[in-house]
C-alpha atoms as a PDB file:
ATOM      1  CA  UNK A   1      12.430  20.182   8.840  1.00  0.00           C
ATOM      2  CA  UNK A   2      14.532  20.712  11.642  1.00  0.00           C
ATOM      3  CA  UNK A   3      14.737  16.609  12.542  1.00  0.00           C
ATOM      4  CA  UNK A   4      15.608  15.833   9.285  1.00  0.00           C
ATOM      5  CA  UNK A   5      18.356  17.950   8.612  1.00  0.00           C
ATOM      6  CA  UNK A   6      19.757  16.703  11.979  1.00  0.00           C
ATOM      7  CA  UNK A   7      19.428  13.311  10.698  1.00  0.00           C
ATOM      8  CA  UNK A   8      20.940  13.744   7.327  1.00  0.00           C
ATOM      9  CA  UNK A   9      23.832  15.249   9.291  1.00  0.00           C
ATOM     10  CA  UNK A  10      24.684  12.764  11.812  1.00  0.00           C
ATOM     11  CA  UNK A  11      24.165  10.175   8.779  1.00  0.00           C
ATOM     12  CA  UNK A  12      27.333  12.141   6.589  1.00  0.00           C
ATOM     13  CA  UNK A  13      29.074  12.133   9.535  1.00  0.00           C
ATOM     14  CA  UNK A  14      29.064   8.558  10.248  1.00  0.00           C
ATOM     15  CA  UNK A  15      29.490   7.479   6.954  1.00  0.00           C
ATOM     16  CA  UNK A  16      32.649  10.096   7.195  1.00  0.00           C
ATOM     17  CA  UNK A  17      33.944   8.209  10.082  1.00  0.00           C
ATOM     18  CA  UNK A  18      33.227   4.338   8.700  1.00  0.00           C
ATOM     19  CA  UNK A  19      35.236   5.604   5.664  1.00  0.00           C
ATOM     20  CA  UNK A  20      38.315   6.855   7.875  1.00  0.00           C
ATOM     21  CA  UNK A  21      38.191   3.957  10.249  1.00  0.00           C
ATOM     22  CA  UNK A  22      38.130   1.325   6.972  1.00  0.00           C
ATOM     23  CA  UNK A  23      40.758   3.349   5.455  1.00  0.00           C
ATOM     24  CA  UNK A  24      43.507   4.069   8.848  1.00  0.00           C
ATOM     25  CA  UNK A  25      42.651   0.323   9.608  1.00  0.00           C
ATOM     26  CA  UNK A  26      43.062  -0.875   6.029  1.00  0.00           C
ATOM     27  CA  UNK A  27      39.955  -3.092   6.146  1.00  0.00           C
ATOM     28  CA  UNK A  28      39.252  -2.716   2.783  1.00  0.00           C
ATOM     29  CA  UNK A  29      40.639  -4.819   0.422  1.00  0.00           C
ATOM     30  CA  UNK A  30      42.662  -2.996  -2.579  1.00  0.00           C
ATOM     31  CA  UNK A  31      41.808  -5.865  -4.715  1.00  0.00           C
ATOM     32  CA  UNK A  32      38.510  -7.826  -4.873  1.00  0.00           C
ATOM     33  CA  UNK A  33      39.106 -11.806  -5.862  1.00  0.00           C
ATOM     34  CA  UNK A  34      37.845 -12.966  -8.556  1.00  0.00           C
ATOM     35  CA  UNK A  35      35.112 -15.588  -7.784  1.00  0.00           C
ATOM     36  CA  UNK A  36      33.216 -18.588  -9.436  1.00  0.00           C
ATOM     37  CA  UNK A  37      35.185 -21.878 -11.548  1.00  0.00           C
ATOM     38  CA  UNK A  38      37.077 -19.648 -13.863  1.00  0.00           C
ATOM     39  CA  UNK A  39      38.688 -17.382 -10.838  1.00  0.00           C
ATOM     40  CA  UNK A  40      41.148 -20.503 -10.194  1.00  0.00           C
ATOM     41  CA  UNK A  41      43.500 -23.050 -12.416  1.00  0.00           C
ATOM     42  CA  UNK A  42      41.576 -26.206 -11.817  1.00  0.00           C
ATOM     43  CA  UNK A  43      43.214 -29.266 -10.923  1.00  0.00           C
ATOM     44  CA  UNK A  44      42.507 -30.575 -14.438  1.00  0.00           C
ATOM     45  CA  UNK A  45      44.472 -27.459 -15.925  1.00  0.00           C
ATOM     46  CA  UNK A  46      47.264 -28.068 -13.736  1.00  0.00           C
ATOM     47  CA  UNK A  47      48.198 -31.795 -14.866  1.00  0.00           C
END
């Protein structure tokens, strides 16, 4: 229908957008950290 290709549209175009605003703002992080005990040198390790 008529509505719903409308919405699919303006829904790829603000996806299009987030994308280019995360990417010329550099929100996104290149590298994700690693989490959880083994992401770190414990304090144990490092005596």
């Amino acid at each position: 229908s008529e509505a719903l290709r409308k919405g699919a549209e303006q829904l790829a175009g603000n996806a299009v957008r987030m994308a280019r605003d995360l990417i010329e703002r550099d929100l996104c992080a290149p590298h994700i950290a690693r989490g959880g005990r083994k992401a770190h040198n414990s304090a144990a390790e490092q005596e």
